[in-house]
Protein backbone atom coordinates (compact mmCIF):
# COMPACT_ATOMS: atom_id res chain seq x y z
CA UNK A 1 -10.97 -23.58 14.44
CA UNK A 2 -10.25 -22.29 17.70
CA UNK A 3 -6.79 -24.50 17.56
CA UNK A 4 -5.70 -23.18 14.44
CA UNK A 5 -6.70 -19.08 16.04
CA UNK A 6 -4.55 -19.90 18.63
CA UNK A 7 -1.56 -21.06 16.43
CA UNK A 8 -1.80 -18.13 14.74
CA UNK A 9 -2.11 -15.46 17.23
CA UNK A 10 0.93 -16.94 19.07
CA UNK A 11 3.29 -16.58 15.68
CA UNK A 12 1.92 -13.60 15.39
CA UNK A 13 3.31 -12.41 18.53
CA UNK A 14 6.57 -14.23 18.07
CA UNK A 15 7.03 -12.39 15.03
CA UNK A 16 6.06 -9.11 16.82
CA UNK A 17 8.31 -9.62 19.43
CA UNK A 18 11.60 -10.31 16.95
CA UNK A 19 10.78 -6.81 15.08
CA UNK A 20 9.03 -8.61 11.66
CA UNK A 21 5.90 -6.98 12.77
CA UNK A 22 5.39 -3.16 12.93
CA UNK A 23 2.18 -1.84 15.04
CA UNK A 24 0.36 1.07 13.50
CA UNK A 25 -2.84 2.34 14.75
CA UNK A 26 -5.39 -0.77 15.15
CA UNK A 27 -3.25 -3.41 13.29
CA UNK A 28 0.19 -4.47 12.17
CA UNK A 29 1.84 -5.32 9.28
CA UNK A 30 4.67 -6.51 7.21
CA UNK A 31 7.82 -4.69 6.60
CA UNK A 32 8.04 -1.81 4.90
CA UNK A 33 5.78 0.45 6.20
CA UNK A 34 3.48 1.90 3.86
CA UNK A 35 3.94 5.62 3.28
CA UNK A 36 1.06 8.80 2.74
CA UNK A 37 -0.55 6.58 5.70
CA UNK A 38 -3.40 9.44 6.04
CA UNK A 39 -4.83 8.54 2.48
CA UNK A 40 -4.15 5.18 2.57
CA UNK A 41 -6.53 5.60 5.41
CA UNK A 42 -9.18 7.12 3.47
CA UNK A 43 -9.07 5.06 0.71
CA UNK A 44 -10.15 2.14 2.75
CA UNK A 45 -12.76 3.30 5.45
CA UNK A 46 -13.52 1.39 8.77
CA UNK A 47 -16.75 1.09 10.56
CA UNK A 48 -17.04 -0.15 14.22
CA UNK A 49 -20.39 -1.93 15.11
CA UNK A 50 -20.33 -3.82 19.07
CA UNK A 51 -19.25 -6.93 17.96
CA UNK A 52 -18.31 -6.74 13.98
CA UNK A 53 -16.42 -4.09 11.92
CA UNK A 54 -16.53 -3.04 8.30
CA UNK A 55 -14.39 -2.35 5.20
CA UNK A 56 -15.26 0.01 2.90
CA UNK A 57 -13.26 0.52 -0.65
CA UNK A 58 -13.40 4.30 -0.70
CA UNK A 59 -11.79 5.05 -4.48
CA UNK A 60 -15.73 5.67 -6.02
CA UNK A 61 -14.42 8.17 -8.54
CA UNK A 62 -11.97 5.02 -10.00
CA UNK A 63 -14.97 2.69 -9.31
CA UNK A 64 -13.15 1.60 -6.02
CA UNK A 65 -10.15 0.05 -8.10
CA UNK A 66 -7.61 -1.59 -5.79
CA UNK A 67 -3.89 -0.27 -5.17
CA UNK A 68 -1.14 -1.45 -3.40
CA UNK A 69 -1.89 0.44 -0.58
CA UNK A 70 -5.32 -0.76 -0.23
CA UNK A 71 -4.37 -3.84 -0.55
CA UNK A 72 -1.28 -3.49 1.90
CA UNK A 73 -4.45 -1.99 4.64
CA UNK A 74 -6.69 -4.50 3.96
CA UNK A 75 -4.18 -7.33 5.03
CA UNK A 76 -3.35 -5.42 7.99
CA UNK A 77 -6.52 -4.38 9.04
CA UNK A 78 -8.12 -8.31 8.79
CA UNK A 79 -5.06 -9.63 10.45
CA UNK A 80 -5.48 -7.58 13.28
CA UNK A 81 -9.31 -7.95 13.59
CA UNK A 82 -9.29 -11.90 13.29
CA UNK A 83 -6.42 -11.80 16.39
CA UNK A 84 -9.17 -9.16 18.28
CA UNK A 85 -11.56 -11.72 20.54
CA UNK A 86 -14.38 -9.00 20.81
CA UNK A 87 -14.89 -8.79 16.92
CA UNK A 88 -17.21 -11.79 15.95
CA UNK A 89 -17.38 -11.28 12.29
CA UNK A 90 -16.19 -8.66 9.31
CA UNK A 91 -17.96 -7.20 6.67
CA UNK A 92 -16.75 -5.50 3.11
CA UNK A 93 -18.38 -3.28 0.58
CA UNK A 94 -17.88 -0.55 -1.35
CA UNK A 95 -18.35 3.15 -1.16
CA UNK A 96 -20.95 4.67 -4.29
CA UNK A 97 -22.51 2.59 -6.84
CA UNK A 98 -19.89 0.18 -7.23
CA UNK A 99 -17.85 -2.80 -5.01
CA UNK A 100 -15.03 -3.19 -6.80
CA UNK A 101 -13.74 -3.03 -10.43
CA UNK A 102 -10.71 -5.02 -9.69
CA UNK A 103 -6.85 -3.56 -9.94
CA UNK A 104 -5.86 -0.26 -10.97
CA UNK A 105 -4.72 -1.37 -14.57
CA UNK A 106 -4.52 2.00 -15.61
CA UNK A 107 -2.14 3.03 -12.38
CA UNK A 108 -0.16 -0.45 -13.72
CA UNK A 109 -0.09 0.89 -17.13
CA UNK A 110 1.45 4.22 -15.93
CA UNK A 111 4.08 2.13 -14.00
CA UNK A 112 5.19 -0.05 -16.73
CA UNK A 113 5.74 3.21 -18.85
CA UNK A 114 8.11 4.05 -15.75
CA UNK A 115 9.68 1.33 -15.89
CA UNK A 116 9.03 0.54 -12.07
CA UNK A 117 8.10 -3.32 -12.86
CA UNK A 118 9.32 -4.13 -9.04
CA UNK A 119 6.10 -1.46 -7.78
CA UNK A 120 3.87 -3.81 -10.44
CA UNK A 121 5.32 -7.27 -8.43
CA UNK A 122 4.66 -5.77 -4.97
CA UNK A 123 1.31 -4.92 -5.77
CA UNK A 124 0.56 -8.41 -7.27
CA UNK A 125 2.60 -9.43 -4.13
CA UNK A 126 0.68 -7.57 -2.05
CA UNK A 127 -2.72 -8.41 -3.59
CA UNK A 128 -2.67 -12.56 -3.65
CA UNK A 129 -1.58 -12.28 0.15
CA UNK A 130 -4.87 -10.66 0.99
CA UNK A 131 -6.72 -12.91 -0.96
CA UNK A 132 -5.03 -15.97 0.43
CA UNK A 133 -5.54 -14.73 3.93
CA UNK A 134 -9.74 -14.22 3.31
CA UNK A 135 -9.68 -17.71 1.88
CA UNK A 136 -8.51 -19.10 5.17
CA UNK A 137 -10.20 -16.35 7.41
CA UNK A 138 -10.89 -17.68 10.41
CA UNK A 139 -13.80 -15.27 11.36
CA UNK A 140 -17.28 -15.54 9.16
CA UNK A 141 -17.01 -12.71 6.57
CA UNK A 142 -19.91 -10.61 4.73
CA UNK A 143 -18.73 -9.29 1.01
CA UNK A 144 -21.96 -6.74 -0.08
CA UNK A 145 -21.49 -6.92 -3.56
CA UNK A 146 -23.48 -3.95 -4.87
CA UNK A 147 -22.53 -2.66 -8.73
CA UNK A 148 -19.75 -3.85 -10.26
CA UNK A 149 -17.58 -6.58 -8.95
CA UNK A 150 -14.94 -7.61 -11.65
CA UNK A 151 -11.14 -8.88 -11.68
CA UNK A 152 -9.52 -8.66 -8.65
CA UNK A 153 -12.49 -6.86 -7.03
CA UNK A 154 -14.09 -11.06 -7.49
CA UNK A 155 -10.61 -11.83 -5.90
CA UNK A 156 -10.97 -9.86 -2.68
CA UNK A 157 -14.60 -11.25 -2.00
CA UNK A 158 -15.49 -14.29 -3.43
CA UNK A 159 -13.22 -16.28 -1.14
CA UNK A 160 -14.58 -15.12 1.85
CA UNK A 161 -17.88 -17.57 3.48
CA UNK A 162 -21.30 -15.09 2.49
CA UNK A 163 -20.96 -13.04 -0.81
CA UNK A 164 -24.26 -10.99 -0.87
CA UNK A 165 -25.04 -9.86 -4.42
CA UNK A 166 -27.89 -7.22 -5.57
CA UNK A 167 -30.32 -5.98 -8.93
CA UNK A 168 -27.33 -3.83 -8.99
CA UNK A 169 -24.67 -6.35 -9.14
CA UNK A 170 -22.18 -7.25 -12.43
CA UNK A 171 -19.61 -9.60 -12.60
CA UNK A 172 -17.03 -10.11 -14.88
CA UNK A 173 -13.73 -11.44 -15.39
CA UNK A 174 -12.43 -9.31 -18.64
CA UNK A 175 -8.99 -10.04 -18.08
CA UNK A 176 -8.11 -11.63 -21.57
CA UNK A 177 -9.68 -8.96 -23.08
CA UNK A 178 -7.03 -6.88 -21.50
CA UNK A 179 -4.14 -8.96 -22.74
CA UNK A 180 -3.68 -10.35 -19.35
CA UNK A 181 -4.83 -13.11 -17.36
CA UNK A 182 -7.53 -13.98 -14.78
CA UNK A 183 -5.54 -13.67 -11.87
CA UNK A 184 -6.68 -12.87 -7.43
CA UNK A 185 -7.50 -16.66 -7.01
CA UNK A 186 -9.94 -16.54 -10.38
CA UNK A 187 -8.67 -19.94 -11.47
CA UNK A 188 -9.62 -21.42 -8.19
CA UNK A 189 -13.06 -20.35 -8.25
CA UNK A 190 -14.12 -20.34 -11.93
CA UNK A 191 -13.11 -23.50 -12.28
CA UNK A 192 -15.20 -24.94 -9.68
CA UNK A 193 -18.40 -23.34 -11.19
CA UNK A 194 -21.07 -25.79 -12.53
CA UNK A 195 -19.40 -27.20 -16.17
CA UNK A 196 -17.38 -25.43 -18.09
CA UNK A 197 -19.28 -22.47 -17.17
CA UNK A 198 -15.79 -21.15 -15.89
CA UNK A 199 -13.91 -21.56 -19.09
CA UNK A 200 -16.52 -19.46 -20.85
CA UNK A 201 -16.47 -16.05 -18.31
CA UNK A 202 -12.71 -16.41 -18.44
CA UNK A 203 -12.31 -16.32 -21.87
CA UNK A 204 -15.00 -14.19 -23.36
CA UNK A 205 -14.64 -11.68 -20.33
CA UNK A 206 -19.22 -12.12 -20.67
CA UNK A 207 -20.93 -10.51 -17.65
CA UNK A 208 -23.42 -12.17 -14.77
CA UNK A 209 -26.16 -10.46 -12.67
CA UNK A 210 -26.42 -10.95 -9.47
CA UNK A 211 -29.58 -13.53 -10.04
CA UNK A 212 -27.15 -15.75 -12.46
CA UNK A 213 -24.49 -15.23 -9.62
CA UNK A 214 -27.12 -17.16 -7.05
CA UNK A 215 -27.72 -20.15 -9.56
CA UNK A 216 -24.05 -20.73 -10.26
CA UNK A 217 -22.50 -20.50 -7.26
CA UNK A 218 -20.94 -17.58 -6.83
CA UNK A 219 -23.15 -15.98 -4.56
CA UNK A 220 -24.74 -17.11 -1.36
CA UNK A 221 -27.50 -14.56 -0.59
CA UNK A 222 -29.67 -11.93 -2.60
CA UNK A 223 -31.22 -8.68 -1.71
CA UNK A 224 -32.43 -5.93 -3.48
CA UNK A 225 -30.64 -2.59 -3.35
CA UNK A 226 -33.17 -0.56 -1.69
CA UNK A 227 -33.09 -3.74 1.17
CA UNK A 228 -29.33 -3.09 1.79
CA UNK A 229 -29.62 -0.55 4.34
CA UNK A 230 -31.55 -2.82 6.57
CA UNK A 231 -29.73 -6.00 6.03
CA UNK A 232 -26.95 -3.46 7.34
CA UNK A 233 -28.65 -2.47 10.27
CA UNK A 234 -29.61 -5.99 11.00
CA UNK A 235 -25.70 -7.39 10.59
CA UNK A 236 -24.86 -4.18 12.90
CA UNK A 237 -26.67 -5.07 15.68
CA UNK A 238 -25.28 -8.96 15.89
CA UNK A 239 -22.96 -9.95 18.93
CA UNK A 240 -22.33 -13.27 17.46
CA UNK A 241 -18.96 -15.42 15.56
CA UNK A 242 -21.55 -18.19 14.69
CA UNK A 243 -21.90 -18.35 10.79
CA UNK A 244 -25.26 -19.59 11.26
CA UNK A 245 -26.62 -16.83 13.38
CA UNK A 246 -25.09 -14.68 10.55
CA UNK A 247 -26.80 -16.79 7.42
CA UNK A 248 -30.10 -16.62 9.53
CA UNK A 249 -29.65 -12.71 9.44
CA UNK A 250 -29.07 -12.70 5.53
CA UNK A 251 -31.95 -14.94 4.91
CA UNK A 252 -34.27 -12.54 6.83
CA UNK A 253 -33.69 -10.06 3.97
CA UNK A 254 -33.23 -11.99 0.77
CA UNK A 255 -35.24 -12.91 -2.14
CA UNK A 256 -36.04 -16.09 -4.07
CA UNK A 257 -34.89 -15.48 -7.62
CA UNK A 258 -34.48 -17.59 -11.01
CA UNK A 259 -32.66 -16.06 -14.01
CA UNK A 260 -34.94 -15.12 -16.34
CA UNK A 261 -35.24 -16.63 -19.99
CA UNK A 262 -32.73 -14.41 -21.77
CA UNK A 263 -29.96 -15.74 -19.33
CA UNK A 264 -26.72 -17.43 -20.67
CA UNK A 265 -26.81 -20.37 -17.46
CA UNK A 266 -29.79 -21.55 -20.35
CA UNK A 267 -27.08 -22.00 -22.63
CA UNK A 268 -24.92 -24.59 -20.29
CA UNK A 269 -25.51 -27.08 -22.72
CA UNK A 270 -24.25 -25.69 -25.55
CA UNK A 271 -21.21 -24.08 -23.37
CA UNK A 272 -20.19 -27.32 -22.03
CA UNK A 273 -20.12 -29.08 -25.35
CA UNK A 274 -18.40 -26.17 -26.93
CA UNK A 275 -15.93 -24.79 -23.90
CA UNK A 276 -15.05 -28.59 -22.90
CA UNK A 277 -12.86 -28.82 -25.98
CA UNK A 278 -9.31 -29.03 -25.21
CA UNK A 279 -7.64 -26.59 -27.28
CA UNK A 280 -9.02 -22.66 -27.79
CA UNK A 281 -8.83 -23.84 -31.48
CA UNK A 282 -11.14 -26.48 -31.05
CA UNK A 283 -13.51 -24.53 -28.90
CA UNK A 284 -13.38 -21.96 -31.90
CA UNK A 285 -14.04 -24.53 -34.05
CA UNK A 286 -17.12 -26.05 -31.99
CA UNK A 287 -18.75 -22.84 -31.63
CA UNK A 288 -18.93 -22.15 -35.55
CA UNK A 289 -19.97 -25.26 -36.23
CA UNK A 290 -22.82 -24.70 -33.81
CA UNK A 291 -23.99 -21.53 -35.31
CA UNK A 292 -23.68 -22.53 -39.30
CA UNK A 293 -25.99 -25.46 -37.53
CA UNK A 294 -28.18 -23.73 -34.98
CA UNK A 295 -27.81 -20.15 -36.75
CA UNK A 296 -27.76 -19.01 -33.27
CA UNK A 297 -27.01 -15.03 -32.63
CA UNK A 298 -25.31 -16.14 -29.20
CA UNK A 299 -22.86 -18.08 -30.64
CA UNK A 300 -21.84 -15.44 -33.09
CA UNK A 301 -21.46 -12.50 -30.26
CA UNK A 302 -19.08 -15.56 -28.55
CA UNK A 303 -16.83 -15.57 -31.76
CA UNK A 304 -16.65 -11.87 -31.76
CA UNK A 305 -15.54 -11.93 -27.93
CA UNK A 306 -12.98 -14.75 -28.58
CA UNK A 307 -11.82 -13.29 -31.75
CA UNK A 308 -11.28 -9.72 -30.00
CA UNK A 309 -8.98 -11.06 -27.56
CA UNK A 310 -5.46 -11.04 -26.67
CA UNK A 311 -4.60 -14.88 -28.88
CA UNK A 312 -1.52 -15.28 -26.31
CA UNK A 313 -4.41 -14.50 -23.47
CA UNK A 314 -6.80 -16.94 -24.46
CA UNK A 315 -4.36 -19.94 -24.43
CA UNK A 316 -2.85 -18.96 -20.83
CA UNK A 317 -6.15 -18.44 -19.58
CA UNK A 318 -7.55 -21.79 -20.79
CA UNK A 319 -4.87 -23.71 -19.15
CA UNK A 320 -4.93 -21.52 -16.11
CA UNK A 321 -8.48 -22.52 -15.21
CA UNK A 322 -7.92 -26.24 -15.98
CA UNK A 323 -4.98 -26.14 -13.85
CA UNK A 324 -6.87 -24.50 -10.84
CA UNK A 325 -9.72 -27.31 -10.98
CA UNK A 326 -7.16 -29.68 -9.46
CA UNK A 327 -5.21 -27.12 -7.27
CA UNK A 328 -5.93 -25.45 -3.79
CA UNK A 329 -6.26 -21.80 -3.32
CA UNK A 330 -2.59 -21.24 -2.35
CA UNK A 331 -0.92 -23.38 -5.13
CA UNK A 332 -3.88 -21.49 -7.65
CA UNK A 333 -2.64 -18.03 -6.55
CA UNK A 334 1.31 -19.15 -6.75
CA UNK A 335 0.68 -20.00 -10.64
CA UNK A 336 -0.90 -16.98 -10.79
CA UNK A 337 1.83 -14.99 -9.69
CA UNK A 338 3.91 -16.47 -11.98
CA UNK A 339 2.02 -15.86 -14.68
CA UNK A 340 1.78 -12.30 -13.49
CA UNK A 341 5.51 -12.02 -13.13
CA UNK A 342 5.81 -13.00 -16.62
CA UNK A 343 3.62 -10.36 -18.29
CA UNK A 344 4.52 -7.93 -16.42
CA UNK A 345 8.44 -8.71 -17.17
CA UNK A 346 8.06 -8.95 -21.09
CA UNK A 347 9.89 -12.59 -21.71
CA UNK A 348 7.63 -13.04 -24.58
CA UNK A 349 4.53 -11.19 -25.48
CA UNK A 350 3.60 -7.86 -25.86
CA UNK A 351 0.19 -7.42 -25.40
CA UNK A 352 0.18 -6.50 -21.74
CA UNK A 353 3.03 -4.00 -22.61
CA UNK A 354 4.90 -3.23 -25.35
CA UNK A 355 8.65 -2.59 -25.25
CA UNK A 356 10.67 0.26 -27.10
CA UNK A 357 14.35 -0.63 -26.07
CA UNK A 358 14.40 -1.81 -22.54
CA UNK A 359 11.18 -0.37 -21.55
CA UNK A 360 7.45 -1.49 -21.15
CA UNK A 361 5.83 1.71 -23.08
CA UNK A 362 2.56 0.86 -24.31
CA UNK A 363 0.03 -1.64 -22.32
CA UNK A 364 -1.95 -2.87 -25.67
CA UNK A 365 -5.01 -3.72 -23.85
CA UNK A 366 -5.18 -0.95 -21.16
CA UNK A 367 -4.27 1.28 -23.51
CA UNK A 368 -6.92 0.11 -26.30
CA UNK A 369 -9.62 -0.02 -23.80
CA UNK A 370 -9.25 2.29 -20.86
CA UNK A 371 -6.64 4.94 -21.88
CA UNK A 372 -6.82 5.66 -25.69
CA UNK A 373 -10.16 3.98 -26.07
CA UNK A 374 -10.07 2.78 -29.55
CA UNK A 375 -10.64 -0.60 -28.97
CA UNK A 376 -7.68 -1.25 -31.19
CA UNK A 377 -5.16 -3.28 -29.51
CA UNK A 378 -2.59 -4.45 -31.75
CA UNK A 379 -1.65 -7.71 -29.88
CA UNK A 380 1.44 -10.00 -30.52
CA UNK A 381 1.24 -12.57 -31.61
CA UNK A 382 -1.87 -11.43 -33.61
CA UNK A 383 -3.45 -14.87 -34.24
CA UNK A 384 -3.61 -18.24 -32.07
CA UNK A 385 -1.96 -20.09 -34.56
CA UNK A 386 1.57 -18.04 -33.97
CA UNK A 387 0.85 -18.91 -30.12
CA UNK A 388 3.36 -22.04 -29.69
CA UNK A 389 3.22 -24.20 -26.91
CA UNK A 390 6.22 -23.30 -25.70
CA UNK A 391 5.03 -19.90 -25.42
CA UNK A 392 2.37 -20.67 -23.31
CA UNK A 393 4.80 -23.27 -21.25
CA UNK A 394 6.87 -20.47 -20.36
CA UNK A 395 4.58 -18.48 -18.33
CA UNK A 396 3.54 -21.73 -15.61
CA UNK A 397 6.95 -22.31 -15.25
CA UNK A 398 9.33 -21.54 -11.92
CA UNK A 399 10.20 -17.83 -12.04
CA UNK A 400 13.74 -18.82 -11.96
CA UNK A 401 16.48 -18.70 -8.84
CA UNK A 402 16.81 -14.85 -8.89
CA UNK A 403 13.13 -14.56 -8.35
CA UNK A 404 11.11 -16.02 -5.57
CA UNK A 405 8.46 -17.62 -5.62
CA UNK A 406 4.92 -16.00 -4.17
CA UNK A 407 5.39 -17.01 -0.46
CA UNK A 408 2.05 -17.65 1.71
CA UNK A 409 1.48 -18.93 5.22
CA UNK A 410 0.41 -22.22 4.43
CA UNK A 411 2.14 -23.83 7.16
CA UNK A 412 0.77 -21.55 9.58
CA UNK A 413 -2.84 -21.21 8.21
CA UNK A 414 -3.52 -24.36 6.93
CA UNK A 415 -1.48 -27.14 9.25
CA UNK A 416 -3.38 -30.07 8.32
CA UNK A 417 -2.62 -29.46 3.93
């Protein structure tokens, strides 16, 4: 580890040196500089502590939702503090009741109406460079994952080596209700969860607690919310970069918990047999048969979800996560983009936006859910059976010669892949 550190703070000051790094404040970043620098400042807050510092998503009124901006800071700021030899560890959380509800679809939505797809690719840009960069963070990271953590707000935490949920936590991964795609490195982690646990969040959008989050994976520590405030003080008052120091700290604070009966890790069985299938079709058609045979509730309420979504999203999703179970976190988030680029572009499907002449005007699912609210999204093609595999084909393929490709560090992070 300490090899690799010292690769990277030397390109780092290479890069410095030839003018591809600007210095602001306490950390540098890429070219362009980010403008409004004041609020991007308060929308993600920093807290010193002797040897550790902290993150906090400040957006509470939009449930912390991540912007370019934020994004853009949080790079910086963890760039600079895994170069700085007097910070042994970083911590993230969120400001209010909430960690993070993922992207700012509806600030997407209002681009696409403007026609400003190029802000849309910087933020995804922008976003699966962060992620990429906790994923290979060379410094033991602490993700308090109090209220809702969905979408990309999974994306910017998950990766990172302790993910400490609460009584208050709830994941999700809605995406495909949305007429989009899992996307911030979800197909790398969903589809290493126990099963096919991971096909089943990613297409039915269902939610865990932060107890389910514990016996799946996802999680690595538990605490209740009323605990938090000491398992702050107690990370606060560390002067330590060794992770087990850190997990001994966690511990200290954290509960043994099962998930109770009601829980849908009891159903694994039946998800596995029915979300192993290999088409969306045929998980469809597994999950009726099970509840004309088991007249279970639970498999009904899974139609419903599957049913409600975006058919086009459904069928990119699946593949997405089966894709991911054999990829690496970079290769995962370069698909990703891809598939991002895609939507956002309108080669073939409207459901993320709809186009009136040459613009994107209407964002069916952002619209239908978080704008309008009528939870009427008219989405094209309407049924799974229009969705062609050449459809789906088109979204994992190369983004084409006038369009690059998502570019990460690999060489530079990850030496020995």
């Amino acid at each position: 580890m300490m090899q690799r550190l010292k690769v990277l703070l030397a390109a780092n000051r290479s890069l410095q040196r030839l003018g591809f790094l600007s210095y602001h404040g306490h950390g540098f970043s890429a070219q362009p500089n980010y403008a409004h620098y004041d609020d991007i400042q308060d929308q993600v807050l920093v807290e010193g502590r002797p040897n550790s510092r902290a993150a906090i998503l400040n957006r509470p009124s939009a449930l912390n939702a991540l912007t370019t901006s934020m994004a853009g800071r949080l790079k910086r700021l963890y760039e600079s503090w895994e170069e700085n030899p007097d910070i042994g560890f970083v911590i993230m959380k969120g400001k209010g009741r909430t960690f993070c509800s993922g992207a700012d679809v509806v600030n997407l939505y209002q681009l696409i109406n403007e026609g400003k797809v190029e802000e849309c690719k910087i933020f995804f840009q922008t976003l699966y460079k962060f992620v990429y960069l906790l994923g290979t963070y060379l410094k033991p990271h602490v993700a308090i994952l109090d209220g809702i953590t969905m979408g990309s707000g999974a994306g910017i935490s998950l990766p990172g080596m302790f993910r400490v949920v609460t009584d208050k936590t709830v994941f999700a991964a809605p995406e495909a209700q949305l007429g989009f795609h899992p996307d911030a490195g979800s197909s790398y982690y969903l589809s290493r969860l126990p099963g096919y646990l991971g096909e089943y969040l990613a297409l039915t959008g269902e939610k865990l607690n932060g107890v389910e989050m514990i016996a799946c994976g996802l999680a690595t520590h538990y605490a209740l919310n009323a605990r938090l405030p000491s398992v702050e003080e107690r990370l606060g008052k560390l002067i330590t970069d060794d992770p087990t120091v850190i997990e001994d700290s966690l511990a200290q604070y954290g509960d043994l918990v099962y998930p109770d009966k009601r829980s849908v890790l009891h159903k694994i069985e039946i998800i596995d047999e029915c979300f192993s299938q290999d088409t969306v079709e045929e998980i469809i058609d597994a999950l009726e048969h099970k509840a004309a045979e088991s007249y279970d509730e639970w498999c009904t309420t899974v139609l419903k979800k599957l049913k409600e979504a975006s058919p086009l999203s459904l069928k990119v999703t699946l593949q997405s996560i089966r894709e991911g179970r054999f990829q690496s976190l970079d290769r995962c988030l370069v698909r990703e983009y891809r598939l991002s680029l895609t939507w956002i572009a309108k080669h073939i499907s409207n459901d993320f936006c709809e186009v009136h002449v040459f613009l994107c005007q209407l964002a069916q699912g952002v619209r239908a859910r978080l704008v309008d609210k009528d939870f009427a999204p008219k989405w094209e093609p309407s049924s799974l059976q229009e969705v062609t595999k050449d459809m789906v084909d088109c979204y994992f393929a190369p983004v084409g010669e006038f369009e690059p490709e998502l570019e990460l560090p690999t060489a530079l992070r990850e030496p020995s892949v």
